[in-house]
Protein backbone atom coordinates (compact mmCIF):
# COMPACT_ATOMS: atom_id res chain seq x y z
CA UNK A 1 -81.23 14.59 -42.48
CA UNK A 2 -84.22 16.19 -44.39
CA UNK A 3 -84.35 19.98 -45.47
CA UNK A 4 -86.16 21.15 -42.51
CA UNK A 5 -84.31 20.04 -39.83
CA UNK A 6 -81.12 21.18 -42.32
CA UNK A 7 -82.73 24.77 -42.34
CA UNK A 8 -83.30 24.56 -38.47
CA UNK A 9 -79.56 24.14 -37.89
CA UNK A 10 -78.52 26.95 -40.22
CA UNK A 11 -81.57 28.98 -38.29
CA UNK A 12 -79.85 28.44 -35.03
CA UNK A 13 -76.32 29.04 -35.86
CA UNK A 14 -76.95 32.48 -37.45
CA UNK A 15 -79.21 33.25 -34.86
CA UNK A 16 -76.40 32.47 -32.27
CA UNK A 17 -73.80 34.19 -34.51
CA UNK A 18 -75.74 37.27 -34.69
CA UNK A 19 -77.28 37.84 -31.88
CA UNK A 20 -75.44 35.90 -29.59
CA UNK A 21 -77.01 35.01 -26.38
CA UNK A 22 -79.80 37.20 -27.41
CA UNK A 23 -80.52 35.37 -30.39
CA UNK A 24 -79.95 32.31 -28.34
CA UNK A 25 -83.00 32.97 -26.16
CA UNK A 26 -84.80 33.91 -29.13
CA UNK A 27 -84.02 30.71 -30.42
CA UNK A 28 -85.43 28.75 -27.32
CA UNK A 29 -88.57 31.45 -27.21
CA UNK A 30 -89.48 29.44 -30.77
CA UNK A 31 -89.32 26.17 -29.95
CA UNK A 32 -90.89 26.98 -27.18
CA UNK A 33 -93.45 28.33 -28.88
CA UNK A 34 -94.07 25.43 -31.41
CA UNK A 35 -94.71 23.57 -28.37
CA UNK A 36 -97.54 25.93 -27.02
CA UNK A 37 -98.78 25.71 -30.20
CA UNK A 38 -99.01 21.71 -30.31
CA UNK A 39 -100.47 22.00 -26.71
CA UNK A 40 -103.15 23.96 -28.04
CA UNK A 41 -104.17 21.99 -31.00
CA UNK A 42 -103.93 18.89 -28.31
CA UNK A 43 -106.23 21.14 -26.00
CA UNK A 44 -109.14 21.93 -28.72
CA UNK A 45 -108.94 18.35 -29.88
CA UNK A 46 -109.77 17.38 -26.04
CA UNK A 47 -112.86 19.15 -26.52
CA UNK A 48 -111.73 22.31 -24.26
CA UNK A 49 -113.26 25.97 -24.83
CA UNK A 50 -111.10 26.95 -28.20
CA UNK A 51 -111.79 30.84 -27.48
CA UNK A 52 -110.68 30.39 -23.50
CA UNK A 53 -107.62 28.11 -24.73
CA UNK A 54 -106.42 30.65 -27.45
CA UNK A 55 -106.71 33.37 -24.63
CA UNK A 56 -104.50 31.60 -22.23
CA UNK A 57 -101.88 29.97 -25.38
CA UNK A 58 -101.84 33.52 -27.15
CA UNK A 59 -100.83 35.28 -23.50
CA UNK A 60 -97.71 32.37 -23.22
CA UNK A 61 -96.89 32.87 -27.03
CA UNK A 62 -96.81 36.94 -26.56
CA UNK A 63 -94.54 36.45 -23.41
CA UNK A 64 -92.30 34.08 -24.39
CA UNK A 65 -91.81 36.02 -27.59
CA UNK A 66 -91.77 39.53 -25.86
CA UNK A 67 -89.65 38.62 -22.79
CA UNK A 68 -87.20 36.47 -24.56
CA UNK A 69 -86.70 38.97 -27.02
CA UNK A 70 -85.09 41.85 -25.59
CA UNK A 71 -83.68 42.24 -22.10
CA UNK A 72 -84.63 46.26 -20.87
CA UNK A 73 -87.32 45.77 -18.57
CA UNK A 74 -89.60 49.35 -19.81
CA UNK A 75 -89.23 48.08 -23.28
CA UNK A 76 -90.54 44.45 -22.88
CA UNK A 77 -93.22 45.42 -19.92
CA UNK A 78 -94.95 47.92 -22.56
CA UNK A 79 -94.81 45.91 -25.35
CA UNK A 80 -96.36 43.33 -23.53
CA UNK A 81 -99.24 45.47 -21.68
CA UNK A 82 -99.62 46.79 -25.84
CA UNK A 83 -100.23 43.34 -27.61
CA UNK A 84 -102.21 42.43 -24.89
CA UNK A 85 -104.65 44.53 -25.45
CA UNK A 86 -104.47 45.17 -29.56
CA UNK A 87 -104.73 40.84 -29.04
CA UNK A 88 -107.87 41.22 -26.95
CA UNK A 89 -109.75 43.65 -29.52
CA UNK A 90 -108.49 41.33 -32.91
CA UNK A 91 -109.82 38.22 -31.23
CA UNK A 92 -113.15 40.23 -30.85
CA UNK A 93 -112.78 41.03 -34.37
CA UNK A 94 -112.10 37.70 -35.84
CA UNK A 95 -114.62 36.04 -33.98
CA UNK A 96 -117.20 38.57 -35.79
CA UNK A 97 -115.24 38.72 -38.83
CA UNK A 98 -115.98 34.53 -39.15
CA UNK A 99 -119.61 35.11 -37.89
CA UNK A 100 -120.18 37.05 -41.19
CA UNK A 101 -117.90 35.79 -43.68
CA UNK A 102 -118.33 31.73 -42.46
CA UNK A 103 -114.61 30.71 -43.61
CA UNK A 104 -114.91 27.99 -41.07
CA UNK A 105 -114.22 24.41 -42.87
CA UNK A 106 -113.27 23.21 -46.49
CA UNK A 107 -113.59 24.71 -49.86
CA UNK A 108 -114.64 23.42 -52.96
CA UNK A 109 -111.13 23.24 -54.04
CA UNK A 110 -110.24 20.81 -50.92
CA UNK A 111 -112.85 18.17 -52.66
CA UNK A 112 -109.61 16.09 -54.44
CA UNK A 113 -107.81 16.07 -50.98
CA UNK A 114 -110.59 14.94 -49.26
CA UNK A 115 -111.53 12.24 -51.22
CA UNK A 116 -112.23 8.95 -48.86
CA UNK A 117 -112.05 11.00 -46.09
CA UNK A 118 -115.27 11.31 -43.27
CA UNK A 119 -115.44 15.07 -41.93
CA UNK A 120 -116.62 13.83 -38.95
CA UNK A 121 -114.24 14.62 -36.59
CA UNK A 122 -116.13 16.41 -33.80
CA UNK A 123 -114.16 19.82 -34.41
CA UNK A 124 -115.86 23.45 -34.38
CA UNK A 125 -114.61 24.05 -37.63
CA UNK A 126 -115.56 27.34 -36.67
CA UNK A 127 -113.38 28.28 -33.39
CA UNK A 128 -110.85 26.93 -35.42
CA UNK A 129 -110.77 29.12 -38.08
CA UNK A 130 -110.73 32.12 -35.35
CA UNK A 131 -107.98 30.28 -33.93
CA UNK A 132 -105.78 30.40 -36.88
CA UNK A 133 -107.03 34.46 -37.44
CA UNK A 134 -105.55 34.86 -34.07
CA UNK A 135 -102.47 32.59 -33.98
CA UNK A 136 -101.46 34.18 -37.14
CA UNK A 137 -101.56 37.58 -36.10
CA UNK A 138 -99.15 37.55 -32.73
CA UNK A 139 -96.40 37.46 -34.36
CA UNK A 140 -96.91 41.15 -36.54
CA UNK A 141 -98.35 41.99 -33.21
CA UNK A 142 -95.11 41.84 -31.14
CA UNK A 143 -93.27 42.76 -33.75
CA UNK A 144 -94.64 46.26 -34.06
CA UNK A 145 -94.94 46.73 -30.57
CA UNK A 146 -91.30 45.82 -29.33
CA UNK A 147 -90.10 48.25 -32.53
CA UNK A 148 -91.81 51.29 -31.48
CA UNK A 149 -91.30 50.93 -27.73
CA UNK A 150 -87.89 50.24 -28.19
CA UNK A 151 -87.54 53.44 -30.70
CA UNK A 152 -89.53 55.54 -28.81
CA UNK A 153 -87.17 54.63 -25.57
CA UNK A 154 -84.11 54.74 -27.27
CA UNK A 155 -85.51 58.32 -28.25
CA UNK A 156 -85.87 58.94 -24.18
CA UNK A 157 -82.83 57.96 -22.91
CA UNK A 158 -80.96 60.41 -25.77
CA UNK A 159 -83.06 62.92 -24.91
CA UNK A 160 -84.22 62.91 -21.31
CA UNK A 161 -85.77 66.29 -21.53
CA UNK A 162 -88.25 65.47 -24.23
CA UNK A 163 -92.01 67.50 -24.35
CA UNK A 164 -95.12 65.49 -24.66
CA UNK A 165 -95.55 67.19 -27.69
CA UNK A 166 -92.29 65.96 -28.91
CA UNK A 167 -92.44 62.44 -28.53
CA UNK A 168 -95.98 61.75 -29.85
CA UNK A 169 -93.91 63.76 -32.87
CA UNK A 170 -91.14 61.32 -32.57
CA UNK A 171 -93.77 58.48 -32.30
CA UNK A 172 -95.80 59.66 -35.48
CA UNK A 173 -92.48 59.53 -37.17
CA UNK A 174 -90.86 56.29 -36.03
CA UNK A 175 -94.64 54.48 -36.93
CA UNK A 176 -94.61 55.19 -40.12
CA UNK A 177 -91.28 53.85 -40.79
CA UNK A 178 -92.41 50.54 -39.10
CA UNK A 179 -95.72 50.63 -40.57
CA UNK A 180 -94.43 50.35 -43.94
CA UNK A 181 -92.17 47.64 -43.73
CA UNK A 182 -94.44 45.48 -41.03
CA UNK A 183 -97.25 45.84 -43.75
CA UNK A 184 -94.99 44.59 -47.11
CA UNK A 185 -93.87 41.72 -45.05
CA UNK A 186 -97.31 40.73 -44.78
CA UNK A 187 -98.56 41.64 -48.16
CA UNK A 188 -95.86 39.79 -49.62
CA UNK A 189 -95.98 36.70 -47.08
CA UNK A 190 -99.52 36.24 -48.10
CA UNK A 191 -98.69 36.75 -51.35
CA UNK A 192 -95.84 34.20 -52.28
CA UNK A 193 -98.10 31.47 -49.54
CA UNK A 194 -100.92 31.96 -52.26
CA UNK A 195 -99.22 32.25 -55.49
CA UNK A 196 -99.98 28.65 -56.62
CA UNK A 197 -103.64 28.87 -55.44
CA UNK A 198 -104.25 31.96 -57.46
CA UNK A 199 -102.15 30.58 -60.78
CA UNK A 200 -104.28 27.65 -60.51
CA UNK A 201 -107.28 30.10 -60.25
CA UNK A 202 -106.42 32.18 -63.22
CA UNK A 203 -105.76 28.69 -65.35
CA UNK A 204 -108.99 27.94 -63.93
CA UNK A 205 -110.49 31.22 -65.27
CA UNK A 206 -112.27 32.16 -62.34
CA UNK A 207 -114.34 35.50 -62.64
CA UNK A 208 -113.71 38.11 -60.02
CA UNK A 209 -117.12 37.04 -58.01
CA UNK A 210 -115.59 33.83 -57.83
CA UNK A 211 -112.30 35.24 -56.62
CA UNK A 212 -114.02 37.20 -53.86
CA UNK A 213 -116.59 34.09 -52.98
CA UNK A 214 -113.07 31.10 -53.05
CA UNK A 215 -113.02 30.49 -48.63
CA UNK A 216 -109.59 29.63 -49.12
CA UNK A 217 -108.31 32.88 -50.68
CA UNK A 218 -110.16 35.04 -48.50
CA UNK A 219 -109.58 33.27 -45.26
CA UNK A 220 -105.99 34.28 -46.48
CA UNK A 221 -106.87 37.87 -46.99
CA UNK A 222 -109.17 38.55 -43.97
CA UNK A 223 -105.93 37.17 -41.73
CA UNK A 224 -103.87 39.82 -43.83
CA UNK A 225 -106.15 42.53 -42.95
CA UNK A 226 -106.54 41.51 -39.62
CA UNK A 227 -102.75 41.74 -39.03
CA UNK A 228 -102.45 45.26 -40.66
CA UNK A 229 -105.06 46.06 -38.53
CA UNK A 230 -102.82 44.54 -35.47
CA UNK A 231 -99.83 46.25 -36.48
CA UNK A 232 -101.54 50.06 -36.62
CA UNK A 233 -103.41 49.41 -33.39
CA UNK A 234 -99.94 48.24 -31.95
CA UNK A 235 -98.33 51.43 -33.30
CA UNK A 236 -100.85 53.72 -31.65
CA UNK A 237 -101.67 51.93 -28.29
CA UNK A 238 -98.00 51.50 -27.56
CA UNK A 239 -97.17 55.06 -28.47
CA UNK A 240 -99.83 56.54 -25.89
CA UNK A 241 -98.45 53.71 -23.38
CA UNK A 242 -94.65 55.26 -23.80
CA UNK A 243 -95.96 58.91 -23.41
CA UNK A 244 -97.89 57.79 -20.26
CA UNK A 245 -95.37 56.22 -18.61
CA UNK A 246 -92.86 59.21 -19.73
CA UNK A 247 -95.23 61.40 -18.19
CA UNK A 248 -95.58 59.78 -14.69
CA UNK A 249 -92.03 59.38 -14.40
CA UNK A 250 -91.15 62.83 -15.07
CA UNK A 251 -94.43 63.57 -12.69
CA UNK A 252 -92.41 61.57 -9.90
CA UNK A 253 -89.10 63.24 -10.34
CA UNK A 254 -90.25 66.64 -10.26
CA UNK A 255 -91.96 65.60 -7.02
CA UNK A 256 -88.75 64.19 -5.49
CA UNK A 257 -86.90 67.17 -6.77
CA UNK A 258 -89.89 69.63 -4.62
């Protein structure tokens, strides 16, 4: 047995011992997921529409995640309807974000790797470099979203009685605790992923134009950025999403009450 599938088995039985059938499904939500994954990279390869394909995988990958993930039906619903959309807009964004930075392709630093090797392989280097911007980003995406909607409900159900005023209070509060953390996890992810590339770059003494010019490196960054960007949007969309839905459903019983 090799490391990997040693560190699977250690991955499911603490994920079973802590979170029991919960962390169970969550479990069988990521292999499930690997395998969307593989169907997508077996998708572009056929030549199908990468942006249309990413859509479609990206909607599977958010619900499998979301839905397998928790089990109250308000919680999962909203955090769905929320990365959904913040999704929508940061595909938008990457596919502009490429447009003007071109990280599509190989670097300089790929030459050594590459070596004997025809680039010829019929691949829009460039849909797949918005594909990995994307892919990369669901996960910080959920992440944020099922935290505050859970918080935010958990805040509800304590408090039945809450004002409008209150909650967006409550949600300003509880977002800034998750934006912290959400944001060093992927500072520091990035990070350790790149700490040979940028040893190698100071042994190299690259300048600081060359820094900000290396594809590689920034390709790494702009995902970063993108999925800070993901986890603020998911903080505020969700929030307004909780208060809506708060709102209508004290709307209703104050009807039924008349």
């Amino acid at each position: 047995m090799n490391a990997i599938g040693l560190l699977i088995i250690i991955l499911f039985i603490l994920m079973v011992f802590v979170g029991g059938v919960q962390g169970l499904k969550a479990f069988v939500g990521l292999v499930l997921n690997f395998i969307v994954i593989f169907i997508l990279m077996i998708l572009v390869n056929w030549q199908f529409n990468a942006y249309i394909v990413t859509a479609l995988m990206s909607v599977i990958i958010l619900a499998l995640a979301i839905y397998l993930g928790a089990e109250n039906q308000f919680v999962t619903n909203t955090a769905f309807k929320t990365s959904l959309i913040v999704v929508s807009i940061l595909m938008v964004v990457a596919i502009l974000v490429q447009y003007l930075g071109q990280f599509q392709g190989f670097a300089t630093e790929n030459s050594e790797e590459l070596e004997g090797l025809s680039l010829n392989v019929g691949l829009p280097f460039a849909k797949i470099a918005v594909i990995v911007m994307v892919i990369s980003i669901l996960g910080a995406v959920a992440e944020a979203a099922m935290a505050i909607v859970a918080d935010l409900n958990e805040v509800i159900e304590r408090t039945p009685n809450l004002s409008k005023k209150s909650l967006y209070a409550h949600a300003h509060i509880i977002g800034g605790q998750i934006l912290g953390t959400a944001i060093n996890t992927l500072f520091f992810g990035v990070l350790g992923a790149n700490l040979p590339l940028l040893i190698w770059f100071i042994r190299l003494r690259y300048s600081i134009a060359m820094f900000f010019n290396a594809k590689l490196l920034m390709m790494e960054v702009v995902t970063m950025l993108l999925g800070m960007l993901g986890i603020l949007m998911s903080i505020w969309v969700a929030s307004r999403l909780v208060v809506y839905e708060y709102k209508k459903t004290q709307s209703k019983n104050t009807r039924k009450g008349a």
